[in-house]
N, C-alpha and C. Protein backbone atom coordinates (compact mmCIF):
# COMPACT_ATOMS: atom_id res chain seq x y z
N UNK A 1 0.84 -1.18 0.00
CA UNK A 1 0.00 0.00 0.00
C UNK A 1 0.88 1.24 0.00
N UNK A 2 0.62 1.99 -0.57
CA UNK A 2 1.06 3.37 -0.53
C UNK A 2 0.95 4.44 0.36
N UNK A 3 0.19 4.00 1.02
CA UNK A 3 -0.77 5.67 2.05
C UNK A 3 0.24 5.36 3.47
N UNK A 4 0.33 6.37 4.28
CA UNK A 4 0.89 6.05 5.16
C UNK A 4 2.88 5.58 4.88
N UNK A 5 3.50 5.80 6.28
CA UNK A 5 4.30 5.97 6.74
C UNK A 5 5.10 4.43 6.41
N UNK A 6 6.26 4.00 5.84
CA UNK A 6 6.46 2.45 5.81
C UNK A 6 8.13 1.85 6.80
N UNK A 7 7.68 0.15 6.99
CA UNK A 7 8.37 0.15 8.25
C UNK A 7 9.52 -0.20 7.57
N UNK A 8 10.50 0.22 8.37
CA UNK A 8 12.02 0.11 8.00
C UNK A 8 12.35 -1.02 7.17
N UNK A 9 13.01 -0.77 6.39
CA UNK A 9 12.93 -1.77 5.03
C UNK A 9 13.81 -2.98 5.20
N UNK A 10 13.67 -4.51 6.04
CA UNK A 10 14.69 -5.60 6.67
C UNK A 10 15.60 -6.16 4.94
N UNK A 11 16.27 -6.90 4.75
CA UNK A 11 17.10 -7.00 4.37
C UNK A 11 15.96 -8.15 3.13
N UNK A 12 15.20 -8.73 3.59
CA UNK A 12 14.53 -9.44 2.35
C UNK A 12 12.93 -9.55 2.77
N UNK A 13 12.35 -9.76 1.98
CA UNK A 13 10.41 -10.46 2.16
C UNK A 13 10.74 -11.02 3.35
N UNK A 14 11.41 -12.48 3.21
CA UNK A 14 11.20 -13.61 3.89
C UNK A 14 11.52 -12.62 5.40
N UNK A 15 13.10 -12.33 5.39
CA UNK A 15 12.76 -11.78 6.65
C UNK A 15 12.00 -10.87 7.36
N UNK A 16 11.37 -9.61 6.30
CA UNK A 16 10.02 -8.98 6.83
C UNK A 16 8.89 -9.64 7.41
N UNK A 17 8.36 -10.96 6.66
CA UNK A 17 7.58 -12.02 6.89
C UNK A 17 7.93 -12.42 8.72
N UNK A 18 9.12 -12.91 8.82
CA UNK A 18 9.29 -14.18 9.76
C UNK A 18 9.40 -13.00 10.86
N UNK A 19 9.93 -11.64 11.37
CA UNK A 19 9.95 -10.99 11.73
C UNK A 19 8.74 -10.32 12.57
N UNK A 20 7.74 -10.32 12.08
CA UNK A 20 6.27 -9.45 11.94
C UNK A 20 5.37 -10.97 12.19
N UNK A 21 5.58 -12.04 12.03
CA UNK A 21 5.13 -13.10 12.59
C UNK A 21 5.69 -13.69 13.04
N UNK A 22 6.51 -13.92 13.78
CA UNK A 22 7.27 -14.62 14.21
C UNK A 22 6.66 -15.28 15.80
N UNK A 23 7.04 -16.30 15.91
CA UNK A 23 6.58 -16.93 17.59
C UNK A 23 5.73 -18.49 16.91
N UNK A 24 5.41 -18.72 17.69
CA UNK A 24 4.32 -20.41 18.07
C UNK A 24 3.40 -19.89 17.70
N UNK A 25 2.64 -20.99 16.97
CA UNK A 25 1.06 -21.04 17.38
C UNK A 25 0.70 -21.26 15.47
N UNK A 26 -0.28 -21.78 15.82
CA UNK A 26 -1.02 -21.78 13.83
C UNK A 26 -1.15 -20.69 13.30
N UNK A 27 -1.97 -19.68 14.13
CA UNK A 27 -1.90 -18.28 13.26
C UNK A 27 -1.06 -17.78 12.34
N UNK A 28 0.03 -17.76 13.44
CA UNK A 28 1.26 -17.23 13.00
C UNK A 28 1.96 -18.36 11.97
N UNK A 29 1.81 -19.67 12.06
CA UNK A 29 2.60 -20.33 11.11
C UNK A 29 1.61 -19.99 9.94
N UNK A 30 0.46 -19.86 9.88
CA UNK A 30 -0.70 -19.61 8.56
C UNK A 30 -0.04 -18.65 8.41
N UNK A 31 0.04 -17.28 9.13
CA UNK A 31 0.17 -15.78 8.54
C UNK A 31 1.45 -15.89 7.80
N UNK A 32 2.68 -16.98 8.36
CA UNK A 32 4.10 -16.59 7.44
C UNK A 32 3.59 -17.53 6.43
N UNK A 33 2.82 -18.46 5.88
CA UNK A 33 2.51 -19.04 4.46
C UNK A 33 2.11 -18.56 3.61
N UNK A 34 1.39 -17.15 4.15
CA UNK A 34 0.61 -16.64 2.57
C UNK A 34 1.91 -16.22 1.74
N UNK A 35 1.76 -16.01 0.63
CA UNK A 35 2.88 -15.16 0.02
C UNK A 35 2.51 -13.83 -0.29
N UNK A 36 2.40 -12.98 0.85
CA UNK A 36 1.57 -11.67 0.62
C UNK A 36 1.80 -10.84 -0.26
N UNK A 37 2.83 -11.00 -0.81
CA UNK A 37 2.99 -9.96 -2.17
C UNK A 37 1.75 -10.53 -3.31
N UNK A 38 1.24 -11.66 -3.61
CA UNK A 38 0.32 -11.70 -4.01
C UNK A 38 -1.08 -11.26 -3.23
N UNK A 39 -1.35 -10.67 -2.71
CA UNK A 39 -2.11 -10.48 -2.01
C UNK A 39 -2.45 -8.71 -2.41
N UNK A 40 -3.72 -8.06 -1.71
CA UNK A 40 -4.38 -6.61 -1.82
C UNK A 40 -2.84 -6.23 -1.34
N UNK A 41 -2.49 -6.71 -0.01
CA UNK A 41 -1.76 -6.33 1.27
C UNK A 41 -0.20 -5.72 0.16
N UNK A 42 -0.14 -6.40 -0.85
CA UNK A 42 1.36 -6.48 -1.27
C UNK A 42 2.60 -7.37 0.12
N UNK A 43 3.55 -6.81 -0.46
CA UNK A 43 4.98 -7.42 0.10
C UNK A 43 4.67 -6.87 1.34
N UNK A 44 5.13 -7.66 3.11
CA UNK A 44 4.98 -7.37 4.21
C UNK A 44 6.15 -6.06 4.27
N UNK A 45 7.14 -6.31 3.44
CA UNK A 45 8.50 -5.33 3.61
C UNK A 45 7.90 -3.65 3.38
N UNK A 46 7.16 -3.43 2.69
CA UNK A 46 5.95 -2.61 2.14
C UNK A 46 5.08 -1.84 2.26
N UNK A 47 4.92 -2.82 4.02
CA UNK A 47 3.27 -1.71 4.41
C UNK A 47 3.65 -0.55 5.19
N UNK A 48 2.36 -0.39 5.58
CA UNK A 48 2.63 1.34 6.23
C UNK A 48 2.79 0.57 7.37
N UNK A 49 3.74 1.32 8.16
CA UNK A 49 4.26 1.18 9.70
C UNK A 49 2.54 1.30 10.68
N UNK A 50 1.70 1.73 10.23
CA UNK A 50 0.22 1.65 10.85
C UNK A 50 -0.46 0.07 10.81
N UNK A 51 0.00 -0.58 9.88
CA UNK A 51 -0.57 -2.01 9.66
C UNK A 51 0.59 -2.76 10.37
N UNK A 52 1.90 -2.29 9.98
CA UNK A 52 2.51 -3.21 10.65
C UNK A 52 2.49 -3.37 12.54
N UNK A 53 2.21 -1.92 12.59
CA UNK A 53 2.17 -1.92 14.47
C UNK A 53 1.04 -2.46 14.97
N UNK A 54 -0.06 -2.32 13.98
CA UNK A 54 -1.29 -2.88 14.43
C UNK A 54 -1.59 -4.82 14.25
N UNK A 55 -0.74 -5.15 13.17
CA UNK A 55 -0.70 -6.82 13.45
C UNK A 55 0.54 -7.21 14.26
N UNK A 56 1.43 -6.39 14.89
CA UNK A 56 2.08 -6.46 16.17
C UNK A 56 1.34 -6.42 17.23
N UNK A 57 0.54 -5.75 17.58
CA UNK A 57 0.02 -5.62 18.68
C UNK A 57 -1.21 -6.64 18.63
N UNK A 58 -1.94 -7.34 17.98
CA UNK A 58 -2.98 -8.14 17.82
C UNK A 58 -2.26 -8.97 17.83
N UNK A 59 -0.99 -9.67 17.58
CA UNK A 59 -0.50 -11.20 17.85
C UNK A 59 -0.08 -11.33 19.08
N UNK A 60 0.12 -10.41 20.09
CA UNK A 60 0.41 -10.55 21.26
C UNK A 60 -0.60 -10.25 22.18
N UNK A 61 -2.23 -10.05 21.66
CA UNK A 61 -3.38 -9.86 22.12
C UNK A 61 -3.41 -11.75 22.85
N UNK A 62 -4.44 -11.37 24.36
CA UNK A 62 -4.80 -12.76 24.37
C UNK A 62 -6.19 -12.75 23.63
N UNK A 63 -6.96 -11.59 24.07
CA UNK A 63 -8.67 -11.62 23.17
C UNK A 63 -8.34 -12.25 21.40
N UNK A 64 -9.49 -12.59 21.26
CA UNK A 64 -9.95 -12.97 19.65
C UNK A 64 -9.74 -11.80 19.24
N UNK A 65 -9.02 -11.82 18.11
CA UNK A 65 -8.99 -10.67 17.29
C UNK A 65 -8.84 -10.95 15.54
N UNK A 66 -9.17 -9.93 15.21
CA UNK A 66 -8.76 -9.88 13.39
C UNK A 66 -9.09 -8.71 12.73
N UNK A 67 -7.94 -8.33 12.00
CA UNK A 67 -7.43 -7.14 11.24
C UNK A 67 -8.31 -7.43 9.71
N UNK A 68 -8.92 -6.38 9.70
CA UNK A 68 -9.50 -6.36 8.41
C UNK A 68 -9.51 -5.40 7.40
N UNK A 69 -8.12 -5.50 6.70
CA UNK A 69 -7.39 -3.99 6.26
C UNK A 69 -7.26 -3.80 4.51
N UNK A 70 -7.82 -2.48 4.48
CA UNK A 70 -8.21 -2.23 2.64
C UNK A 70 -9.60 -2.45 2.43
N UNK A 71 -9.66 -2.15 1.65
CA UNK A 71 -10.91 -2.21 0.90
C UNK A 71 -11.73 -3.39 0.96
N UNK A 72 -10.93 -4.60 0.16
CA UNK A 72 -10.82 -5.72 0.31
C UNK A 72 -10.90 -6.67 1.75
N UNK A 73 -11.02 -5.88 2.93
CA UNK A 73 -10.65 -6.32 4.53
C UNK A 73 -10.07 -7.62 4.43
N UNK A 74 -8.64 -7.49 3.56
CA UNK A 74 -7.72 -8.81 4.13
C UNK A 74 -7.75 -8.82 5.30
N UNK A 75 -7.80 -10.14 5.72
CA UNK A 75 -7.92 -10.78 7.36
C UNK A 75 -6.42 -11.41 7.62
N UNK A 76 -6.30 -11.04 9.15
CA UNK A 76 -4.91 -10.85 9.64
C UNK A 76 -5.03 -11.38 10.97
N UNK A 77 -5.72 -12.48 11.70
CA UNK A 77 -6.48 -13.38 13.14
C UNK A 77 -4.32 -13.18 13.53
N UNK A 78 -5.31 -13.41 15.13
CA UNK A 78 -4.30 -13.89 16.37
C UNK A 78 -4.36 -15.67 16.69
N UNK A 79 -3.96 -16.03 17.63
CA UNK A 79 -4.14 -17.33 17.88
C UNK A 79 -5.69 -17.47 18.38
N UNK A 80 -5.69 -16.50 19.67
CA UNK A 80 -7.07 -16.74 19.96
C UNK A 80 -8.69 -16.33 19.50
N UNK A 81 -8.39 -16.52 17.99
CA UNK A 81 -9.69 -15.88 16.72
C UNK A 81 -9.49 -17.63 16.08
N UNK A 82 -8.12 -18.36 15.93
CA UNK A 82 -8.67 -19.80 15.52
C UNK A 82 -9.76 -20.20 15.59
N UNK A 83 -10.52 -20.43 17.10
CA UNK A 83 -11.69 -21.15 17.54
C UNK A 83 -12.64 -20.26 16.53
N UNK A 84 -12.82 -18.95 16.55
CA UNK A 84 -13.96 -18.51 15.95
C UNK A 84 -13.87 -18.61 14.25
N UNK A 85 -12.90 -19.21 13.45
CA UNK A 85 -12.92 -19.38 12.19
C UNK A 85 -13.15 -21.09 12.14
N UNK A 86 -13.18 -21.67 13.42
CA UNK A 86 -13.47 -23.21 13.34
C UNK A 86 -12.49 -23.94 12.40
N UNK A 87 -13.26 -24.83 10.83
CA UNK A 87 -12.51 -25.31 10.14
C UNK A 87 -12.47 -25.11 8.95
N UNK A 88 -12.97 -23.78 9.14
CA UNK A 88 -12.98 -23.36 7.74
C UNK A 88 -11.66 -23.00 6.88
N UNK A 89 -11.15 -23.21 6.05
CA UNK A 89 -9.62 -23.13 5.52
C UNK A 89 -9.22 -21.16 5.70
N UNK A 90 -7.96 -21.78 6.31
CA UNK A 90 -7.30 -20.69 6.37
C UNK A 90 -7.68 -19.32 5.70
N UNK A 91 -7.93 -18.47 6.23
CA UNK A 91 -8.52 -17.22 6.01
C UNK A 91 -6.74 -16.42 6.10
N UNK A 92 -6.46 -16.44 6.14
CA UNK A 92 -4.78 -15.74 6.98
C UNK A 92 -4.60 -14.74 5.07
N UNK A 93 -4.96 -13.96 4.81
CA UNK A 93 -4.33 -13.38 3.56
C UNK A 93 -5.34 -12.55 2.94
N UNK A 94 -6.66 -13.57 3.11
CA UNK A 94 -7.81 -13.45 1.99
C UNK A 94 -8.58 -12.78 2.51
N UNK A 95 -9.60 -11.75 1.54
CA UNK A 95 -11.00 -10.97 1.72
C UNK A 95 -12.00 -11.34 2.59
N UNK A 96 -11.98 -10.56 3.33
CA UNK A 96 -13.14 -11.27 4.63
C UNK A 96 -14.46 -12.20 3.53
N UNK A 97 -14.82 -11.55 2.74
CA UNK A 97 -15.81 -11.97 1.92
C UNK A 97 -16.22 -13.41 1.00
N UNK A 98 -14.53 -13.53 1.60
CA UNK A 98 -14.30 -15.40 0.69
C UNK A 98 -14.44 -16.06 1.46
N UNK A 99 -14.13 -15.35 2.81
CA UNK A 99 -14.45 -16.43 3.91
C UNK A 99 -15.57 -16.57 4.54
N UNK A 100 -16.09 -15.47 5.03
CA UNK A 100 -17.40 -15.16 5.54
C UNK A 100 -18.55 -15.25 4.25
N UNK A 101 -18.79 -15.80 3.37
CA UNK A 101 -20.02 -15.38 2.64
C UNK A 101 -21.33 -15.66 3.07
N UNK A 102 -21.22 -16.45 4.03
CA UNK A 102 -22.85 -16.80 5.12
C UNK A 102 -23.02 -15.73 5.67
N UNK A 103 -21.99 -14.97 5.70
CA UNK A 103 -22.17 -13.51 7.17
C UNK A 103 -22.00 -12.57 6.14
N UNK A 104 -21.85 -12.42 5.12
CA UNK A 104 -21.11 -11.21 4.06
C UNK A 104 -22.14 -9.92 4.34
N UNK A 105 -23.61 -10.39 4.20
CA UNK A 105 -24.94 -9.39 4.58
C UNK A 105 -24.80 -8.88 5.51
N UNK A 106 -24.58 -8.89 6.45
CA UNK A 106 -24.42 -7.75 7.69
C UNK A 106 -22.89 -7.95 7.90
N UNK A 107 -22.06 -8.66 7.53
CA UNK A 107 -20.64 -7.99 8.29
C UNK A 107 -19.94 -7.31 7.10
N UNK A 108 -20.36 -7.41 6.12
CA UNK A 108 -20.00 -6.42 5.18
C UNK A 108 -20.21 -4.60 5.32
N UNK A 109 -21.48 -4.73 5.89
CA UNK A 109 -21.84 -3.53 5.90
C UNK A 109 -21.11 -2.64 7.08
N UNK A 110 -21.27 -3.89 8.31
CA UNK A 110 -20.76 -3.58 9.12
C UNK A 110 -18.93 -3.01 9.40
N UNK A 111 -18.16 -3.91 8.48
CA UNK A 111 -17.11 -3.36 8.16
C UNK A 111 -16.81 -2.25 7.54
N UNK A 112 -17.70 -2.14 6.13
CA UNK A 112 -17.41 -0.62 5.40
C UNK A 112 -17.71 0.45 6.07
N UNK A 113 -18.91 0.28 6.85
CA UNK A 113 -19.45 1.48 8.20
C UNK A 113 -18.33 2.09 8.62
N UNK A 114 -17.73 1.52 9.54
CA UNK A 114 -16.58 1.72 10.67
C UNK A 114 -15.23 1.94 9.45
N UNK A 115 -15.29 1.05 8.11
CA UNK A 115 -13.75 1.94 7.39
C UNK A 115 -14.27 3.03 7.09
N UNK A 116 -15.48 3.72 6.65
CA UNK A 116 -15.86 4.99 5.69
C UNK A 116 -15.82 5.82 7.34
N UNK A 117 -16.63 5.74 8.01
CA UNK A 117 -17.03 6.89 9.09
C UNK A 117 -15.96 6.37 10.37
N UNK A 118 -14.98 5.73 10.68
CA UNK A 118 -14.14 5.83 11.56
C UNK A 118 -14.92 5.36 12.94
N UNK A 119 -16.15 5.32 13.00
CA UNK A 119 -16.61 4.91 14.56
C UNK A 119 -16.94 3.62 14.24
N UNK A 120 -16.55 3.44 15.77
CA UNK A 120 -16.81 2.21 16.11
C UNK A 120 -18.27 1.55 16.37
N UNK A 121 -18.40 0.09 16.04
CA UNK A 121 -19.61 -1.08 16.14
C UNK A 121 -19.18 -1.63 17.43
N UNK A 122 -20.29 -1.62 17.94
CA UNK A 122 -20.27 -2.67 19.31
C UNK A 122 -21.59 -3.62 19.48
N UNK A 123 -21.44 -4.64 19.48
CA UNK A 123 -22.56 -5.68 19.21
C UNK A 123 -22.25 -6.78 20.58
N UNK A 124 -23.50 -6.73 21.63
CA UNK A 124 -23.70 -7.67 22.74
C UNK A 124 -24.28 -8.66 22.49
N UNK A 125 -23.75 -10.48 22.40
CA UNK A 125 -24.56 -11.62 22.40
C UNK A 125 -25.18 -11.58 20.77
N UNK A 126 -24.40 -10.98 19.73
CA UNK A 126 -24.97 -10.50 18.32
C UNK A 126 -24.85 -12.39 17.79
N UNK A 127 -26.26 -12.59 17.47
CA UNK A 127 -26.34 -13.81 16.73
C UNK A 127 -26.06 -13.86 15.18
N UNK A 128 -25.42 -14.98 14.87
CA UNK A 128 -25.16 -14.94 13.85
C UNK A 128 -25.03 -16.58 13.09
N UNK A 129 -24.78 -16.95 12.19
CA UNK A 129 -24.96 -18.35 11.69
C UNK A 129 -23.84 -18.48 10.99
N UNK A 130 -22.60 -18.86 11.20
CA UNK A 130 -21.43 -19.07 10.53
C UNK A 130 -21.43 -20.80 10.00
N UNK A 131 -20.74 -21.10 9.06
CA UNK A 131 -20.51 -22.16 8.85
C UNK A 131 -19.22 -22.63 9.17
N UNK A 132 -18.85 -22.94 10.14
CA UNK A 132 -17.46 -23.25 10.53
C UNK A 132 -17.30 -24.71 10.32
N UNK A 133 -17.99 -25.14 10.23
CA UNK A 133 -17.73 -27.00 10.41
C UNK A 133 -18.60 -27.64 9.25
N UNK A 134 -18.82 -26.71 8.49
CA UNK A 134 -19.30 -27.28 7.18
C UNK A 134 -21.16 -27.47 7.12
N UNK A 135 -21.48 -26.46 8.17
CA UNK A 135 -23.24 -26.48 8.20
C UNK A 135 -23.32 -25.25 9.22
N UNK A 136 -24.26 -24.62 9.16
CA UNK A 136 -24.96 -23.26 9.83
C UNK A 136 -25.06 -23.75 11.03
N UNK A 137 -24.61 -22.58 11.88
CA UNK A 137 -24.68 -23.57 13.87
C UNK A 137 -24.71 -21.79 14.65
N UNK A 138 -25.69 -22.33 15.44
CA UNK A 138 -25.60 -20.55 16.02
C UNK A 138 -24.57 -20.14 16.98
N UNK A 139 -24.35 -18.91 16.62
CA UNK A 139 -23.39 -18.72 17.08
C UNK A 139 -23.47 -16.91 17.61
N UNK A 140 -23.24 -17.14 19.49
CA UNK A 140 -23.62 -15.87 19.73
C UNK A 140 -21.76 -14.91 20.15
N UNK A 141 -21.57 -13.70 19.57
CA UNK A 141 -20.35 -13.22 19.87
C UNK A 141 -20.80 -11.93 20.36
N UNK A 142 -19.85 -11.80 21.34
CA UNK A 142 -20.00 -9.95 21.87
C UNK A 142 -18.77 -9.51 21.27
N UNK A 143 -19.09 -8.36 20.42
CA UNK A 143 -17.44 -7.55 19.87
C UNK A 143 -17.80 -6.33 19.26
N UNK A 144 -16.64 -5.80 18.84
CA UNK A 144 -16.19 -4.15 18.72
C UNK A 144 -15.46 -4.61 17.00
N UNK A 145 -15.89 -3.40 16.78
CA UNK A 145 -15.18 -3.56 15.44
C UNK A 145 -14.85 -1.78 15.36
N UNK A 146 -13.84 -1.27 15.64
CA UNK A 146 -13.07 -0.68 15.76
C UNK A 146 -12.39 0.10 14.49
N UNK A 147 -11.97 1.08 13.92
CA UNK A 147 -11.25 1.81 12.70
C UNK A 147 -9.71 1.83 13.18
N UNK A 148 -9.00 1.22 12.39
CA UNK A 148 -7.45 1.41 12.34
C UNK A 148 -7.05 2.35 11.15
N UNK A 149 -6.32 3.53 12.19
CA UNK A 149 -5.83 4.78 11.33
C UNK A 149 -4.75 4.65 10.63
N UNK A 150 -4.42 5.39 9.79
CA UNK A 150 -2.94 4.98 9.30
C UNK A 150 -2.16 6.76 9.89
N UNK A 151 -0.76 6.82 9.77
CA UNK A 151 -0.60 7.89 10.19
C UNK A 151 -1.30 9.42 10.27
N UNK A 152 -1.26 9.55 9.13
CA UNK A 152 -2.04 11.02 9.35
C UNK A 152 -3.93 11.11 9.30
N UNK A 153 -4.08 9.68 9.86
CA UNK A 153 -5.61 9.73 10.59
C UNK A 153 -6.53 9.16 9.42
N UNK A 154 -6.30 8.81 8.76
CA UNK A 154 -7.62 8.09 7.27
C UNK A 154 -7.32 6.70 7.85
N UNK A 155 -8.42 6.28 8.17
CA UNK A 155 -9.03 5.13 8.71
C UNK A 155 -8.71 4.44 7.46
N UNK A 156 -7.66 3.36 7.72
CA UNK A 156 -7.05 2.01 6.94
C UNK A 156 -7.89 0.60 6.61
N UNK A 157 -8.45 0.11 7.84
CA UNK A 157 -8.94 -0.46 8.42
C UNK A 157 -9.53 -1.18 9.71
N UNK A 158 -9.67 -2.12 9.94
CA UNK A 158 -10.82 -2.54 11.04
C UNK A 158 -10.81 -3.21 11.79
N UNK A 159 -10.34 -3.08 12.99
CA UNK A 159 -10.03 -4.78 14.24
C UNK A 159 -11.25 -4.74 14.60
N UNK A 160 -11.42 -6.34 15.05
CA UNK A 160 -12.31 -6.92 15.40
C UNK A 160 -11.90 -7.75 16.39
N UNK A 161 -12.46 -7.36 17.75
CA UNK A 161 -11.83 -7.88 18.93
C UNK A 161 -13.37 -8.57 18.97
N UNK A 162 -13.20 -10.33 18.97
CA UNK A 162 -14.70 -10.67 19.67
C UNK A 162 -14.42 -12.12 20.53
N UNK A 163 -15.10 -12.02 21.10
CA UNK A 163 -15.44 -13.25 22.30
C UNK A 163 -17.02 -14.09 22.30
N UNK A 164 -16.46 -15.65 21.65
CA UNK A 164 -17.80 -16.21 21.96
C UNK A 164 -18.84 -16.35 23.11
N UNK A 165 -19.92 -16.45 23.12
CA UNK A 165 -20.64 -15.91 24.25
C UNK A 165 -21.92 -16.82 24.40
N UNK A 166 -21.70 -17.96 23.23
CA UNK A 166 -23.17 -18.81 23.23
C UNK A 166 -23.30 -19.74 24.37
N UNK A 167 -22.50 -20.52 25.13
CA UNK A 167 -22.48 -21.03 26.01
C UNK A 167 -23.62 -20.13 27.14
N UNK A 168 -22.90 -18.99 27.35
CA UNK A 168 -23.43 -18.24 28.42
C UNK A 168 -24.91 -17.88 27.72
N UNK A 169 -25.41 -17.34 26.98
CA UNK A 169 -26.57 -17.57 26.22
C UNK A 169 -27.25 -18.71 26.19
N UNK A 170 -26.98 -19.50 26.17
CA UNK A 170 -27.80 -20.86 26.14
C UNK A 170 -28.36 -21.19 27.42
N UNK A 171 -27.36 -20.95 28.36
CA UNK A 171 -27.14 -21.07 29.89
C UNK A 171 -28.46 -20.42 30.94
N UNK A 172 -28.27 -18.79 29.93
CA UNK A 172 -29.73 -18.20 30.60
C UNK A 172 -31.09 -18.58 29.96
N UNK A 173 -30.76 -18.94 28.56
CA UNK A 173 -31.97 -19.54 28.59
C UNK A 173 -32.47 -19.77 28.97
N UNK A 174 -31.78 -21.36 29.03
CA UNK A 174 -31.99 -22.61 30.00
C UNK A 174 -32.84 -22.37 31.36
N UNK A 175 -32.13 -21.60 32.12
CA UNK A 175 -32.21 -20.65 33.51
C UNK A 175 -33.29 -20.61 33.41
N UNK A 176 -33.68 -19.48 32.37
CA UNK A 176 -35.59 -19.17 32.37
C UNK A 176 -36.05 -20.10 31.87
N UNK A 177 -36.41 -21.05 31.24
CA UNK A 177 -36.97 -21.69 31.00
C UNK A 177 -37.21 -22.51 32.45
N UNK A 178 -36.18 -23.24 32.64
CA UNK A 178 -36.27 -23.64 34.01
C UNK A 178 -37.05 -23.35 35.69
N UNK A 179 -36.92 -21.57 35.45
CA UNK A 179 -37.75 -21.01 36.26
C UNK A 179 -39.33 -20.62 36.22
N UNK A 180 -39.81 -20.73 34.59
CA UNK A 180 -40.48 -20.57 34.40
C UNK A 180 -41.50 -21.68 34.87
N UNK A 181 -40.97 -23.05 34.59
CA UNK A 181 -41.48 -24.75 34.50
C UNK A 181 -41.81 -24.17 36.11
N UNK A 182 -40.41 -23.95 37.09
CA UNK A 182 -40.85 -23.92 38.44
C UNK A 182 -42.34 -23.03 38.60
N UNK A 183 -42.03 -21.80 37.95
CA UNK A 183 -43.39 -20.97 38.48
C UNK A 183 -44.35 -21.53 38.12
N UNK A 184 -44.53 -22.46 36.76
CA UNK A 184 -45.82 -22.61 36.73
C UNK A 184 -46.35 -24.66 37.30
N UNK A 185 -45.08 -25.13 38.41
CA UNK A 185 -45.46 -26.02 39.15
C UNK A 185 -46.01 -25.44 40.71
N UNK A 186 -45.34 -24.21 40.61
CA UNK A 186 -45.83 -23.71 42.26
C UNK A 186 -47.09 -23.06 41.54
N UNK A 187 -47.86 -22.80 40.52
CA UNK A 187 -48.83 -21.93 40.76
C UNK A 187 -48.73 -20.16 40.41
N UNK A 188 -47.58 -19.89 40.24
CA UNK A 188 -47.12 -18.37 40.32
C UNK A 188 -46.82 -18.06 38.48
N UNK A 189 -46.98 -18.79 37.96
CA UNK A 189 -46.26 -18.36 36.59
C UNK A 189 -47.35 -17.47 35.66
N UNK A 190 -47.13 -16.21 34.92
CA UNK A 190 -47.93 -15.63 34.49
C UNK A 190 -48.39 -16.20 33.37
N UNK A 191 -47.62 -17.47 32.76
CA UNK A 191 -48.76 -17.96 31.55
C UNK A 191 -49.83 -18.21 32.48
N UNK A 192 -50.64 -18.85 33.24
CA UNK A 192 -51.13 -19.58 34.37
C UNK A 192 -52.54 -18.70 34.23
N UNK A 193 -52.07 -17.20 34.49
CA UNK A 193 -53.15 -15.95 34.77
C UNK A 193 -54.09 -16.17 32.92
């Protein structure tokens, strides 16, 4: 990319690559496989020092996270965003849109929102139907989707810090439902009236 400020130029790709991902974990072994010069992103040696500080600081995030940067919102996950891409093939390079196309209708919009106008989305227990395992399964997440600036302030792109939350959703259900059965064995439950 062109816009913005770029990070000190290392001695080759590969070592810009292994550098900027570097450490354990799948993410990071996915993120050094793409060959990002084919990619929106171009060569890692390349970007603006705004993308590069910002997928620095998201690989050393413990929250779920993912960078969704350009136009295109190439996706850029931490370790702990694995679980929320399930088994769906490696997303680490590609257009949110190749990956997500079950969700493309609202997280599309939702992404261009927050790149065009800079404010932030915040969504509590937001249901949604991903196909992670090869069939639609509900799936409840609380998250922020956030504008990443590039130096002189034009919103680049978009983190997405989220945390699954269906467990705990299911849980209160459950809860009421449960309390409800009670109220209407004691007599007290307002279906009853």
């Amino acid at each position: 990319l062109s816009t913005g400020a770029t990070v000190a130029q290392p001695i080759s790709e590969l070592d810009a690559v292994e550098a900027l991902f570097a450490g354990d974990g799948r993410a990071r072994a996915a993120l050094r496989a793409v060959d990002w010069a084919a990619t929106p992103l171009g060569a890692v040696r390349r970007w603006p020092a705004a993308l590069a500080l910002a997928v620095r600081n998201s690989m050393s995030s413990q929250l779920p996270n993912c960078i969704f940067w350009g136009p295109e919102f190439v996706q850029i996950y931490n370790e702990a965003f694995l679980p929320t891409l399930g088994a769906k093939p490696s997303a680490a390079g590609k257009p949110a849109r190749l990956t997500w196309p079950e969700l493309w209708r609202v997280l599309g919009p939702q992404l261009e929102s927050v790149l065009q106008t800079g404010k932030a989305v915040f969504a509590e227990d937001q249901l949604s139907q991903p196909e992670r395992h090869g069939y639609p399964e509900e799936l409840y997440l609380t998250s922020s989707y956030s504008a990443l600036h590039d130096m002189d302030g034009t919103s680049r792109g978009v983190l997405c810090t989220a945390t699954e939350t269906t467990a705990r959703v299911r849980a209160t259900r459950r809860l009421k439902v449960l309390c409800e059965l009670a109220a209407i064995k004691s007599g007290e439950s307002a279906l009853l009236a």
